[in-house]
N, C-alpha and C. Protein backbone atom coordinates (compact mmCIF):
# COMPACT_ATOMS: atom_id res chain seq x y z
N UNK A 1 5.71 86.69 47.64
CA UNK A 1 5.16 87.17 48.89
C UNK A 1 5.56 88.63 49.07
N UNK A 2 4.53 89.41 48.95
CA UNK A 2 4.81 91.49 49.63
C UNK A 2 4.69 91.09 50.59
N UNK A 3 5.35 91.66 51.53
CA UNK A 3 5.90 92.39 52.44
C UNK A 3 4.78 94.00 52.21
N UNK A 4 4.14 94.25 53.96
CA UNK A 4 3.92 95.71 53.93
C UNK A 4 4.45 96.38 54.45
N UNK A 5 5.21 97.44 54.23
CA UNK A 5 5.67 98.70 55.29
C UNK A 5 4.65 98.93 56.44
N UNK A 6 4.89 98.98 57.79
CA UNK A 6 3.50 99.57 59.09
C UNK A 6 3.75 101.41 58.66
N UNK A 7 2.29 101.28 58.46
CA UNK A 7 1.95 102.73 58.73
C UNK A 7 1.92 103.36 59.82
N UNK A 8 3.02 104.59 59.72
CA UNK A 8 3.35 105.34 60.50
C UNK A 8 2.69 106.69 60.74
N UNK A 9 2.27 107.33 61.75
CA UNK A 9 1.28 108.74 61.53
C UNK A 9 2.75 109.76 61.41
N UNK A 10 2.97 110.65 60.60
CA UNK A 10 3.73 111.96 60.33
C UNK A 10 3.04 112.79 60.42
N UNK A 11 3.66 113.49 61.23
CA UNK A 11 3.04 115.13 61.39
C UNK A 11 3.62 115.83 60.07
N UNK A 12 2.61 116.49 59.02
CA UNK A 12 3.38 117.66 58.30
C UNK A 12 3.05 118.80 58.44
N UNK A 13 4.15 119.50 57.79
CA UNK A 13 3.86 121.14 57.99
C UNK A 13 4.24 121.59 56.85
N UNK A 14 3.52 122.76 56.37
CA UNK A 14 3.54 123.22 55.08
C UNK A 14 4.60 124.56 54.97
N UNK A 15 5.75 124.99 54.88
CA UNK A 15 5.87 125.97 55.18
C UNK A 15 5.55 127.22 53.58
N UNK A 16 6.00 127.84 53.77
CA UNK A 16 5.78 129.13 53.10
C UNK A 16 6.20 129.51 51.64
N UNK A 17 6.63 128.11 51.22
CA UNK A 17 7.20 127.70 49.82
C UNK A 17 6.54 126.60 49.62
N UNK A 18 5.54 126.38 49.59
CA UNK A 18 4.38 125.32 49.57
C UNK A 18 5.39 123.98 49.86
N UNK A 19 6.43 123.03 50.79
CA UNK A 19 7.12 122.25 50.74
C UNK A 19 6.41 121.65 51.83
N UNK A 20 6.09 120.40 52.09
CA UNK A 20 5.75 119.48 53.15
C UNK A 20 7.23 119.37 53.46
N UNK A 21 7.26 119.18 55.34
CA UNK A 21 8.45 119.12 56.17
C UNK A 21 7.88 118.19 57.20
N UNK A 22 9.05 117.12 57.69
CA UNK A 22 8.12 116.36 58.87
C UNK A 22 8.38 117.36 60.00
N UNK A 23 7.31 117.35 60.53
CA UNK A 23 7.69 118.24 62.13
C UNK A 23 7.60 116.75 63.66
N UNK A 24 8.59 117.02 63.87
CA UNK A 24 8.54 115.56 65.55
C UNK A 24 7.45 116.35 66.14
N UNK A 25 6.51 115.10 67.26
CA UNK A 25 6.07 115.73 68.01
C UNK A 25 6.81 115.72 69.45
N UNK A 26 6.54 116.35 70.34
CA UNK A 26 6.70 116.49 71.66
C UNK A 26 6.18 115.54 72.46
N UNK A 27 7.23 115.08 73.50
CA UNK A 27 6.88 113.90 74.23
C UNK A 27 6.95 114.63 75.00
N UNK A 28 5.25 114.00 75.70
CA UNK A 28 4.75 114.31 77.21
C UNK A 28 5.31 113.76 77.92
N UNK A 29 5.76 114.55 79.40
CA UNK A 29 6.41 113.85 80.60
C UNK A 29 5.09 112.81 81.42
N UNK A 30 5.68 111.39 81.78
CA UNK A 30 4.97 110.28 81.78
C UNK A 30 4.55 110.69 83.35
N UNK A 31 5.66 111.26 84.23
CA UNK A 31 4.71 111.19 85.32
C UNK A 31 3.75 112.48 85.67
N UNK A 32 3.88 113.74 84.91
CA UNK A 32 2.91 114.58 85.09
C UNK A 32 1.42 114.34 84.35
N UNK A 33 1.63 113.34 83.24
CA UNK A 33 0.37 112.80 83.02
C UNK A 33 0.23 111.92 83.86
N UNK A 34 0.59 111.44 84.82
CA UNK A 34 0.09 110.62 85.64
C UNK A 34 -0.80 111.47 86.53
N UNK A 35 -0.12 112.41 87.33
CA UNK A 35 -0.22 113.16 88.10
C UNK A 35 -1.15 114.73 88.08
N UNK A 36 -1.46 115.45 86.70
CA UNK A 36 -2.45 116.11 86.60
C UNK A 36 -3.74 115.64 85.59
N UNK A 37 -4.74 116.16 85.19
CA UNK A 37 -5.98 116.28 84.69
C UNK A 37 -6.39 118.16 84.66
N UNK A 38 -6.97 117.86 83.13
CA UNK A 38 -7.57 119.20 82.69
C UNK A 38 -9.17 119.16 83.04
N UNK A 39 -9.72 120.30 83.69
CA UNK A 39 -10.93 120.35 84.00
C UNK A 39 -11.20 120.63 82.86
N UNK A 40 -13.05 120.72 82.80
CA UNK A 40 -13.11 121.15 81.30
C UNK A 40 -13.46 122.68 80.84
N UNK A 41 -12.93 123.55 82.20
CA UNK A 41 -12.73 125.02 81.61
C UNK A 41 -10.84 125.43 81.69
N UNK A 42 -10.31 124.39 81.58
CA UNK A 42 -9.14 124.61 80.96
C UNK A 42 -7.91 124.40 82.48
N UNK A 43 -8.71 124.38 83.65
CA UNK A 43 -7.75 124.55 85.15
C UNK A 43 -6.99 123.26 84.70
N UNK A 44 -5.71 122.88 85.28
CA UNK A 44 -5.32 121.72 85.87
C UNK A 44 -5.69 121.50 87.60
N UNK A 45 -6.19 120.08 87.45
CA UNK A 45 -6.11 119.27 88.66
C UNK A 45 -5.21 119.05 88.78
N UNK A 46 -4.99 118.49 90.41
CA UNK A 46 -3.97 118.00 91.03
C UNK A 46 -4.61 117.19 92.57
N UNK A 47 -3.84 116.07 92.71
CA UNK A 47 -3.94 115.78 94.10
C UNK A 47 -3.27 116.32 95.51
N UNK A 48 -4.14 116.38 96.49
CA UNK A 48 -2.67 116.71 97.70
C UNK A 48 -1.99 115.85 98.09
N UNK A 49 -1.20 116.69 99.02
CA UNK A 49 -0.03 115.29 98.90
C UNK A 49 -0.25 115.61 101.04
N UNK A 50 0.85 114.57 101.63
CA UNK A 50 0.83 114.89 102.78
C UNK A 50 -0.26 113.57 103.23
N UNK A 51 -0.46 112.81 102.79
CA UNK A 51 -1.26 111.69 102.83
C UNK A 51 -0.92 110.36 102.68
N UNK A 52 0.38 110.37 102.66
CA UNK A 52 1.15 108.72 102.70
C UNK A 52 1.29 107.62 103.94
N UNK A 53 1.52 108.95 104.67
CA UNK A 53 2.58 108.13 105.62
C UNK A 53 2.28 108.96 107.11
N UNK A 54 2.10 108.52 108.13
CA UNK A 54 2.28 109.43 109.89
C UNK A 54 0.93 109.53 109.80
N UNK A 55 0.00 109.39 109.34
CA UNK A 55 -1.79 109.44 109.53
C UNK A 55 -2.22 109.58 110.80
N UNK A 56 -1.42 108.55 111.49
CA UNK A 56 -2.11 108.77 113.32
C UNK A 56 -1.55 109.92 113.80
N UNK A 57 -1.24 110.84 113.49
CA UNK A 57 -0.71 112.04 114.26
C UNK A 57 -1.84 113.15 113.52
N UNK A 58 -2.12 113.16 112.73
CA UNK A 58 -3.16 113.78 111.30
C UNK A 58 -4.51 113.91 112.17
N UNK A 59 -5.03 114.66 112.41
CA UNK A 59 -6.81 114.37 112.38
C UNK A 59 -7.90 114.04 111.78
N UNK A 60 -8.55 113.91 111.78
CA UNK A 60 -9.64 112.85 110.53
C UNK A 60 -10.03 114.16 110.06
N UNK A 61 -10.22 115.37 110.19
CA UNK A 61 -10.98 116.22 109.87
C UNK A 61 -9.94 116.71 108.69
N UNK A 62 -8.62 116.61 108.66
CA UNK A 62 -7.55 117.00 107.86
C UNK A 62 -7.08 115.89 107.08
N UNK A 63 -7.61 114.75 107.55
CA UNK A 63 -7.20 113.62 106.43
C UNK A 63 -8.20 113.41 105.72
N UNK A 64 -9.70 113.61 105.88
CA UNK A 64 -10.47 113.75 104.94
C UNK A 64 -10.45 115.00 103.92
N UNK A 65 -10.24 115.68 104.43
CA UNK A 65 -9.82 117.18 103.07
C UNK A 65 -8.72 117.10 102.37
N UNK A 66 -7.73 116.10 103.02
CA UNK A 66 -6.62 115.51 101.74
C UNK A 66 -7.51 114.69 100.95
N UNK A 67 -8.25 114.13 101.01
CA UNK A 67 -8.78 113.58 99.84
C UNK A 67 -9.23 114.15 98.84
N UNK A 68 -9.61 115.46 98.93
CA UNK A 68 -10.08 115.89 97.62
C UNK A 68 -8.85 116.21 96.47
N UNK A 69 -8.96 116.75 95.65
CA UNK A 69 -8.66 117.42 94.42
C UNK A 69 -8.93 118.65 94.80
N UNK A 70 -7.51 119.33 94.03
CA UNK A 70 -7.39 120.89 94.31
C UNK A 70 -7.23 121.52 92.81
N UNK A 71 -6.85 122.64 92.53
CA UNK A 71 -6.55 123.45 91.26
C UNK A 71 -4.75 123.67 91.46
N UNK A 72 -4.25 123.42 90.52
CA UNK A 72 -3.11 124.04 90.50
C UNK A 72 -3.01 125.79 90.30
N UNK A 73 -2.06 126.12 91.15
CA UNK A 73 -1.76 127.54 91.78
C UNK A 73 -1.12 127.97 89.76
N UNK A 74 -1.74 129.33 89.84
CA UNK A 74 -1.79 129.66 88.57
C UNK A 74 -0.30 130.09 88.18
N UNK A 75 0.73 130.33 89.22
CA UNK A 75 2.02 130.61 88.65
C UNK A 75 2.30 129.19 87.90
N UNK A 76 2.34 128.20 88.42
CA UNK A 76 2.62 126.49 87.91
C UNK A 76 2.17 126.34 86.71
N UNK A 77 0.74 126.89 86.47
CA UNK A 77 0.16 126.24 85.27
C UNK A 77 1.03 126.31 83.86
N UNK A 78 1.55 127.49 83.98
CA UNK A 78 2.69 127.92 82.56
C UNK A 78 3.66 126.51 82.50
N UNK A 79 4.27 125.98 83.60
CA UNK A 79 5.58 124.97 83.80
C UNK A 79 5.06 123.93 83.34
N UNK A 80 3.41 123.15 84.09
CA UNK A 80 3.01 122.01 83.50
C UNK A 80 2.23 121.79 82.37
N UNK A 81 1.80 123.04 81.68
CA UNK A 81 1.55 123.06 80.44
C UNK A 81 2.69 122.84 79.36
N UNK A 82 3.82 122.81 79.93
CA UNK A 82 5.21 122.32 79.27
C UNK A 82 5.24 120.99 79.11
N UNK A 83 5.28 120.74 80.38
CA UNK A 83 5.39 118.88 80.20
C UNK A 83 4.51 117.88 79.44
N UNK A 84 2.90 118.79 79.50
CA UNK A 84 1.61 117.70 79.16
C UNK A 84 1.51 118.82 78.09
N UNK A 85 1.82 118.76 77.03
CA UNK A 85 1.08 119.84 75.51
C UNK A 85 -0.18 119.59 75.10
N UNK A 86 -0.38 118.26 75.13
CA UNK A 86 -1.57 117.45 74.16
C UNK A 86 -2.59 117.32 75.64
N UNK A 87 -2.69 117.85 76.47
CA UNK A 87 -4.30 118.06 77.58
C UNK A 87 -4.55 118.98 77.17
């Protein structure tokens, strides 16, 4: 009876002495993939927040515009392009 080894995906990299090297990949942070989406000209989405909890004090006119989806503010985008590599 064989026995198979599970195939594993390896990243290689070739460097500059023709040598294959494994390179790790980077683990995405689980809750900013929860929490953003890439439009498809490159913005990150985001939800607002301010919508959990105290609603009856809120006006409908301001709790309906929490519902949408906004763009993340372009200083941020550099930080969460850290966490999520592979969006």
């Amino acid at each position: 009876m064989k026995l198979e080894t599970p195939k594993l995906e390896i990243t290689k990299a070739v460097t500059e002495h023709k040598e294959e090297i494994d390179v790790p990949k980077i683990k995405s942070n689980r809750g900013a993939m929860k929490r953003f989406k890439v439009t498809g000209s490159g913005k990150i989405k985001r939800a607002k927040g301010f919508k959990g909890h105290l609603l009856s004090s809120k006006g409908k006119k301001r709790k309906r515009n929490l519902r949408h989806s906004t763009t993340v503010a372009a200083v941020e985008q550099k930080n969460i392009r850290k966490l999520i590599p592979y969006l």
